[in-house]
PDB file of N, CA and C in Angstrom:
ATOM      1  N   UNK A   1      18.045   2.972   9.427  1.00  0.00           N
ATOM      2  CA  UNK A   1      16.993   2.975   8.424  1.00  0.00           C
ATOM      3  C   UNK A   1      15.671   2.742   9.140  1.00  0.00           C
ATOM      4  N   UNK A   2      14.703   3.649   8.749  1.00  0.00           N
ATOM      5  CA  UNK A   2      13.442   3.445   9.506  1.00  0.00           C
ATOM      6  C   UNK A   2      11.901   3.427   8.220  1.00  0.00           C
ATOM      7  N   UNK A   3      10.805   2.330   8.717  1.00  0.00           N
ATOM      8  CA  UNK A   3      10.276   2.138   7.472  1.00  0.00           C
ATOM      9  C   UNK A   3       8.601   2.581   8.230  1.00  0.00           C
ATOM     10  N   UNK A   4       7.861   3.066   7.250  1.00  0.00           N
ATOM     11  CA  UNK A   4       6.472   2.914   7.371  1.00  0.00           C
ATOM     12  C   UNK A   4       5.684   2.401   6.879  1.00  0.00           C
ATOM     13  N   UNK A   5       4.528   2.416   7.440  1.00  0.00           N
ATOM     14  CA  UNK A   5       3.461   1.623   6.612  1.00  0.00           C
ATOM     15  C   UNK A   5       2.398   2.447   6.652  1.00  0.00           C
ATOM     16  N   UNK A   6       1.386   3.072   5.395  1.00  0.00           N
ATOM     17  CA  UNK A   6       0.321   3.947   5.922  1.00  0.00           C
ATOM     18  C   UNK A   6      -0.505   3.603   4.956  1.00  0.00           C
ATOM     19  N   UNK A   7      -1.924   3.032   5.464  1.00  0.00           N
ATOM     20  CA  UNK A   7      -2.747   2.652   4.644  1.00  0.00           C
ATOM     21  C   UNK A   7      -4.060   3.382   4.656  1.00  0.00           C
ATOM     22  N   UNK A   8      -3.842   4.496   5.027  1.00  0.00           N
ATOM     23  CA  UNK A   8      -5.298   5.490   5.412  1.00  0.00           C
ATOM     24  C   UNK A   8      -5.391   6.358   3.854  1.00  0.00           C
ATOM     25  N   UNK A   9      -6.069   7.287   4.027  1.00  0.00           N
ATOM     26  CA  UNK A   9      -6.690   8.305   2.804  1.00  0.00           C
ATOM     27  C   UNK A   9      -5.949   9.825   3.355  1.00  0.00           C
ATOM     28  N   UNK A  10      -6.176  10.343   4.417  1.00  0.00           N
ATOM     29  CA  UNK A  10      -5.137  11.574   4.536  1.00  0.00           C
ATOM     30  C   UNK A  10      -3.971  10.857   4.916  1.00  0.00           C
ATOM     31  N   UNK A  11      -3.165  10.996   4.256  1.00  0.00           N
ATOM     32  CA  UNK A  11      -1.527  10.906   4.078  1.00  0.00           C
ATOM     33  C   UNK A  11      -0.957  12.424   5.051  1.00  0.00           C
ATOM     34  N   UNK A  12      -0.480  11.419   6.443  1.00  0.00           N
ATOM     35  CA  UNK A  12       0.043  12.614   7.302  1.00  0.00           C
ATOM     36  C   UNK A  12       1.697  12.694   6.845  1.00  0.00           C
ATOM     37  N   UNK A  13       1.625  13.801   5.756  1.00  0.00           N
ATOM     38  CA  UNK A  13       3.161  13.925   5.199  1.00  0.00           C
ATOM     39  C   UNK A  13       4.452  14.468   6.231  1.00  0.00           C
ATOM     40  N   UNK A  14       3.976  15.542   7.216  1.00  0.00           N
ATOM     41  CA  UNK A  14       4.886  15.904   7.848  1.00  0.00           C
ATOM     42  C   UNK A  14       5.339  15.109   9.231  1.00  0.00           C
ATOM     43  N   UNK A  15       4.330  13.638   9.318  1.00  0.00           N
ATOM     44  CA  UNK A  15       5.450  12.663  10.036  1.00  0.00           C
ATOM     45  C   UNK A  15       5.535  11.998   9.531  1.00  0.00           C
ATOM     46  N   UNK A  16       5.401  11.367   8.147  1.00  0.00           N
ATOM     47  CA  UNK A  16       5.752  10.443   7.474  1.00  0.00           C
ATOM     48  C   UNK A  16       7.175  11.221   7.134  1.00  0.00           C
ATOM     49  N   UNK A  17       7.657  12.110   7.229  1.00  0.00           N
ATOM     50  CA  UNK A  17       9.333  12.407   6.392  1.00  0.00           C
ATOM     51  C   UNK A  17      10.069  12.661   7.705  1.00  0.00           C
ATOM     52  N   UNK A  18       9.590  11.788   8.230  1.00  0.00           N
ATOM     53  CA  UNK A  18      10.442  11.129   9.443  1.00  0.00           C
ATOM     54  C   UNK A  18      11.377   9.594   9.173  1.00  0.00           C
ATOM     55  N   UNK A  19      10.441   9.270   8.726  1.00  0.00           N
ATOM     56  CA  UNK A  19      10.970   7.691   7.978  1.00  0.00           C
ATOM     57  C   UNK A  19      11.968   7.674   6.577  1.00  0.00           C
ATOM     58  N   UNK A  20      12.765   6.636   6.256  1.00  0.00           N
ATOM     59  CA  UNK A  20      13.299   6.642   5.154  1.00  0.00           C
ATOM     60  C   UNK A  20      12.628   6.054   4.227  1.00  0.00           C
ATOM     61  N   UNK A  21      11.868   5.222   4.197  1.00  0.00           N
ATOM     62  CA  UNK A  21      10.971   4.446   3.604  1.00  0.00           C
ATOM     63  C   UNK A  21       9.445   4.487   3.977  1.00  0.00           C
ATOM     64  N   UNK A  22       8.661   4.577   3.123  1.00  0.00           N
ATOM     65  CA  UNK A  22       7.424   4.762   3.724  1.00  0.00           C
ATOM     66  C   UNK A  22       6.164   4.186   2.210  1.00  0.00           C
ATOM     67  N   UNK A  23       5.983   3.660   2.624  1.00  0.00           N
ATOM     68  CA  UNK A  23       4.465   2.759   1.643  1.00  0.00           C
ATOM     69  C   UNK A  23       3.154   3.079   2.295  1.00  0.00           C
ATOM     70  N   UNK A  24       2.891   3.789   0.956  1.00  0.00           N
ATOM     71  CA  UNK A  24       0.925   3.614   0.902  1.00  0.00           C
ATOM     72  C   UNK A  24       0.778   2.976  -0.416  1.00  0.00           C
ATOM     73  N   UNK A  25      -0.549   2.772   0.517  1.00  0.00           N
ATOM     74  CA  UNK A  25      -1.891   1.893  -1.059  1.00  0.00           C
ATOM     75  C   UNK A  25      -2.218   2.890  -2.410  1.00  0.00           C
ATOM     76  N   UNK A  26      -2.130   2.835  -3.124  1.00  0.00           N
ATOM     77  CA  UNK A  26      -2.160   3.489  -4.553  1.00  0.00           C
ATOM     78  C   UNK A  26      -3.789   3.957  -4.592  1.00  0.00           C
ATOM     79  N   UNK A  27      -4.799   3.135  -3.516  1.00  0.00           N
ATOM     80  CA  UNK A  27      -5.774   3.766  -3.552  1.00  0.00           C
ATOM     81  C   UNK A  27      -6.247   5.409  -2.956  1.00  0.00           C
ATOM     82  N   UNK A  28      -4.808   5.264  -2.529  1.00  0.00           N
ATOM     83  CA  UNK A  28      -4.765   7.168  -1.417  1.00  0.00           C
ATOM     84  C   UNK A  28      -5.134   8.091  -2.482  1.00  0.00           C
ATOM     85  N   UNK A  29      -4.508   7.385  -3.642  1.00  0.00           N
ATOM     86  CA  UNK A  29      -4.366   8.709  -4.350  1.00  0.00           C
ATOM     87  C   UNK A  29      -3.607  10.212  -4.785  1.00  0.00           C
ATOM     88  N   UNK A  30      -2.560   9.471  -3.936  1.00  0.00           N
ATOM     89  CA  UNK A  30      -1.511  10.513  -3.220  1.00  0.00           C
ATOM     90  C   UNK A  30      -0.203  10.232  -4.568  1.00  0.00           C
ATOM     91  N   UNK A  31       0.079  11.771  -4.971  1.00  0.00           N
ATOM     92  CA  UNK A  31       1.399  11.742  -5.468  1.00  0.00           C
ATOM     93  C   UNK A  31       2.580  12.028  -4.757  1.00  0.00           C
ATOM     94  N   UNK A  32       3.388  11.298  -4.571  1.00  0.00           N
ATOM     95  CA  UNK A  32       4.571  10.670  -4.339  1.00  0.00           C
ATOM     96  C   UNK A  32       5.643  11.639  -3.685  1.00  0.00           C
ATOM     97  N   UNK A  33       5.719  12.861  -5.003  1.00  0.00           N
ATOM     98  CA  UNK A  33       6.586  13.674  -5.088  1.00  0.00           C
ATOM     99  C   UNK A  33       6.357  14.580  -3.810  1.00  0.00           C
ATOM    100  N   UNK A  34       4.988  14.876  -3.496  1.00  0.00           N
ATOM    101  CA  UNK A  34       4.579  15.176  -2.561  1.00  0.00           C
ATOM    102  C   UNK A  34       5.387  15.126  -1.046  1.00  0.00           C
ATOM    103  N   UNK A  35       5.846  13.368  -0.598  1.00  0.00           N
ATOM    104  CA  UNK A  35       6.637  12.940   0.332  1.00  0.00           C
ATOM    105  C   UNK A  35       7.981  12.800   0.125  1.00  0.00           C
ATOM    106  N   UNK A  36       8.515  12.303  -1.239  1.00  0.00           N
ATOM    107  CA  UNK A  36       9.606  12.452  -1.510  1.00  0.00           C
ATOM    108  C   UNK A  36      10.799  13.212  -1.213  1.00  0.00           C
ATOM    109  N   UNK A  37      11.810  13.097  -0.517  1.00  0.00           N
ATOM    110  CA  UNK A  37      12.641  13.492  -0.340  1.00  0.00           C
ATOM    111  C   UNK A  37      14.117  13.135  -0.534  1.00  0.00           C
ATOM    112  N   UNK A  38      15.066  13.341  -0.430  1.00  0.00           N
ATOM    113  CA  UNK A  38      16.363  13.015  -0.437  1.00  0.00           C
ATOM    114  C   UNK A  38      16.587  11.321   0.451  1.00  0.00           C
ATOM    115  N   UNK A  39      15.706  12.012   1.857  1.00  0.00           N
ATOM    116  CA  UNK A  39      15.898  10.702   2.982  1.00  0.00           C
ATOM    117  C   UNK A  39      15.124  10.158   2.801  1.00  0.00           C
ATOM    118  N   UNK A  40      13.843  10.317   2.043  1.00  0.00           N
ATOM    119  CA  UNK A  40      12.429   9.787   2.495  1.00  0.00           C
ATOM    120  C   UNK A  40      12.022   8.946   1.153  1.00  0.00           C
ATOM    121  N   UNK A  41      11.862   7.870   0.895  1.00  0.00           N
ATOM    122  CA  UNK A  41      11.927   6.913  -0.806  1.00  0.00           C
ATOM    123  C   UNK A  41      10.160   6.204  -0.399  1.00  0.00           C
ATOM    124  N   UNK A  42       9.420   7.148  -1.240  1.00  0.00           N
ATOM    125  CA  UNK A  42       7.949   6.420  -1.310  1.00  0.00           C
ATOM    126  C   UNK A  42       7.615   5.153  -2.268  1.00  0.00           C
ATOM    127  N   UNK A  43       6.894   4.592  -1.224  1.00  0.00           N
ATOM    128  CA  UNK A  43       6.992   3.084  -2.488  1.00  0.00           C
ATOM    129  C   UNK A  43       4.826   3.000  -2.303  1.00  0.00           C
ATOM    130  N   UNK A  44       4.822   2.446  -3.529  1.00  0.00           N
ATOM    131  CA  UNK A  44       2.860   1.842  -3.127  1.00  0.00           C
ATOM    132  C   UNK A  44       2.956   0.037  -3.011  1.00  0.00           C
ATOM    133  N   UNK A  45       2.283  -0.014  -1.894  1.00  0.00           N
ATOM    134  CA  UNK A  45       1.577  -1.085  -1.596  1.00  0.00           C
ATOM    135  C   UNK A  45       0.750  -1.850  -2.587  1.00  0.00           C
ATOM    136  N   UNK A  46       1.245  -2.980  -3.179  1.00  0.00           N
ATOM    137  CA  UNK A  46      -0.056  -3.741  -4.413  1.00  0.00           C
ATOM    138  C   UNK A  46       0.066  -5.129  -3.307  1.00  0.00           C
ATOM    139  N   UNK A  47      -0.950  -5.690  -3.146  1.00  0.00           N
ATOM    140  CA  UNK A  47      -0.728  -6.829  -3.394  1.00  0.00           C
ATOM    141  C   UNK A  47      -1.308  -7.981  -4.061  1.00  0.00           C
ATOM    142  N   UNK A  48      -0.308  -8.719  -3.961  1.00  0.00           N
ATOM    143  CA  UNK A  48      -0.310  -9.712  -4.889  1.00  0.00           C
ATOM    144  C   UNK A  48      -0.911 -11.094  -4.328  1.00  0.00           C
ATOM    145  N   UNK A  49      -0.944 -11.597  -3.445  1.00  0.00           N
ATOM    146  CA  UNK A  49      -1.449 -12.577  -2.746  1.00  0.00           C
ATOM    147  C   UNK A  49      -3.215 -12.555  -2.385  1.00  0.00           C
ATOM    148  N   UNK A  50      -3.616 -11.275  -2.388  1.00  0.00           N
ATOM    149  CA  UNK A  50      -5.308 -11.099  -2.154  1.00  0.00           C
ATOM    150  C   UNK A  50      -5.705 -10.180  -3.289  1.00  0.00           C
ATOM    151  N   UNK A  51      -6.534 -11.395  -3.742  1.00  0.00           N
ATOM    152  CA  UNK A  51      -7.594 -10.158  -4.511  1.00  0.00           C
ATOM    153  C   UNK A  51      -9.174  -9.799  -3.998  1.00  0.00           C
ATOM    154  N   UNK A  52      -9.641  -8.791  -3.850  1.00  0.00           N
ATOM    155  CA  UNK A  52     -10.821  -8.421  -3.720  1.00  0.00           C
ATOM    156  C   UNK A  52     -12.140  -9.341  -4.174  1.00  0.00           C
ATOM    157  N   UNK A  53     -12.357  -8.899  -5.323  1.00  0.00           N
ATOM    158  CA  UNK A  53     -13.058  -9.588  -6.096  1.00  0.00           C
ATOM    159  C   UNK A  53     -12.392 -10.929  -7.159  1.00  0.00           C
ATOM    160  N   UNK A  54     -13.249 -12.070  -6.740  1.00  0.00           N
ATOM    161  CA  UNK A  54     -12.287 -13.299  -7.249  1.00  0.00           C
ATOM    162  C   UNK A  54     -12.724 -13.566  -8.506  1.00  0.00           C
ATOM    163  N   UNK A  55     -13.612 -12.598  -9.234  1.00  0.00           N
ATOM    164  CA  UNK A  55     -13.579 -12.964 -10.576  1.00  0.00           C
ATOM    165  C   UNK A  55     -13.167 -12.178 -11.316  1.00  0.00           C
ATOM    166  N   UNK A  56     -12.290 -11.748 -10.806  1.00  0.00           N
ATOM    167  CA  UNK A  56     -11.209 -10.985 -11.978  1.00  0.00           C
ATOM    168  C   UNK A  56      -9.766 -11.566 -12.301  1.00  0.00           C
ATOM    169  N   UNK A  57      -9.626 -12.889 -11.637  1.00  0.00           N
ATOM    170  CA  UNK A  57      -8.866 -13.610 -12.088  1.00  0.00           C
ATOM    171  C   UNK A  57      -9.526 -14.821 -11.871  1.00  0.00           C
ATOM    172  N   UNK A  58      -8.321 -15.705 -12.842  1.00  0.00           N
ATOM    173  CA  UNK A  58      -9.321 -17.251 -13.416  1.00  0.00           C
ATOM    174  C   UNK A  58      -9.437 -18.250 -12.252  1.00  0.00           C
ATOM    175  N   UNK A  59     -10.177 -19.027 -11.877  1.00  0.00           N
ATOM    176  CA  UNK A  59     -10.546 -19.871 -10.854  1.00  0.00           C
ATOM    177  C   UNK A  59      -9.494 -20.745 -10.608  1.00  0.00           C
ATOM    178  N   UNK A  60      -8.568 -21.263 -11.386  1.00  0.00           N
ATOM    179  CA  UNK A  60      -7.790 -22.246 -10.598  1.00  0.00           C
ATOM    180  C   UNK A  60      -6.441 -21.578 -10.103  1.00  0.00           C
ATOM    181  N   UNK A  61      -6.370 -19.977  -9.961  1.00  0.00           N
ATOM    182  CA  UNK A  61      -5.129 -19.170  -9.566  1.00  0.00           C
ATOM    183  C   UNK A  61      -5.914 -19.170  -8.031  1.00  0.00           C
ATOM    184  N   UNK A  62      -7.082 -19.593  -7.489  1.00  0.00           N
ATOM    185  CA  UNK A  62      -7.265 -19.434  -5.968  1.00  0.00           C
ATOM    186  C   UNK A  62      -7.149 -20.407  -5.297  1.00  0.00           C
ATOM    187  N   UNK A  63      -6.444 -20.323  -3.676  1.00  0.00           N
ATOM    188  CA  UNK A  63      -6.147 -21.522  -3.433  1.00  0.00           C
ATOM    189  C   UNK A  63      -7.185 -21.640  -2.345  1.00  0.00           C
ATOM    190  N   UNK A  64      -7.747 -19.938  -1.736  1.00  0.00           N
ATOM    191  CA  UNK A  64      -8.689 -19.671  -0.801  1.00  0.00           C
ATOM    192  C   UNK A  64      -8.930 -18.727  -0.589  1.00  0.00           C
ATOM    193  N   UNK A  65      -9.825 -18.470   0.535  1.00  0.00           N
ATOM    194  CA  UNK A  65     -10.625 -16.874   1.031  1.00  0.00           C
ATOM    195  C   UNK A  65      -9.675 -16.699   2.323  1.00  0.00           C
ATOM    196  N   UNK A  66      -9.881 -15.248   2.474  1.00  0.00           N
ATOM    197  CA  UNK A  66      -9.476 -15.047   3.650  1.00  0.00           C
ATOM    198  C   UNK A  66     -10.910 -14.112   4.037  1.00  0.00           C
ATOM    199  N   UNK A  67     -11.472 -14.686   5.253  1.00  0.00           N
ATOM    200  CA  UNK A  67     -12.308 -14.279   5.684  1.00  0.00           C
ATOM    201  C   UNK A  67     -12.399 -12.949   6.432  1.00  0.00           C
ATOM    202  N   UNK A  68     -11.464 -12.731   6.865  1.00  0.00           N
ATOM    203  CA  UNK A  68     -11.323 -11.879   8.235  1.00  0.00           C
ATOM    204  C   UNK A  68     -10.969 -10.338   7.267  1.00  0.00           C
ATOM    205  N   UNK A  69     -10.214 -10.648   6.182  1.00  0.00           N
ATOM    206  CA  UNK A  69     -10.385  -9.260   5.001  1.00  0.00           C
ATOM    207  C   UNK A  69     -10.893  -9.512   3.927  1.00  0.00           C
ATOM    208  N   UNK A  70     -12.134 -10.079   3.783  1.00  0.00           N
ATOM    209  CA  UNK A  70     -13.388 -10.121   2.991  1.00  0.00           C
ATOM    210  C   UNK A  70     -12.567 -10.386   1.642  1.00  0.00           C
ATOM    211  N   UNK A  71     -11.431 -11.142   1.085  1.00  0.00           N
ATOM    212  CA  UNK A  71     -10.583 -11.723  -0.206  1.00  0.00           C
ATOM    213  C   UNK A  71     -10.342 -12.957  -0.007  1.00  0.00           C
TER     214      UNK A  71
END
């Protein structure tokens, strides 16, 4: 089993269906079906631990900043 990680804007599909697993950010914009294959299972990247902007959730859900990726 082999996994990726691709967090860019062109989605290089014909080496990404090299991997069986492969995650991008939902900000690509990229439909799925696109990479999808039999071997190849696309998943999107959310996360849950950093938010961008900290007032879009309520103040006592932060415990801190992370400086170094501006959340």
């Amino acid at each position: 089993m082999s996994a990726a990680f691709y967090y860019g804007q062109d989605i290089p599909i014909d080496e990404l269906k090299a991997f069986n697993i492969v995650v991008i950010q939902p900000q690509a914009n990229f439909k799925p079906q696109k990479l999808q294959t039999v071997n190849t299972h696309v998943f999107a990247y959310i996360s849950v631990g950093e938010v961008i902007d900290p007032k879009t959730v309520p103040s006592d859900w932060i415990l801190g900043t992370n400086k170094n990726w501006n959340s």
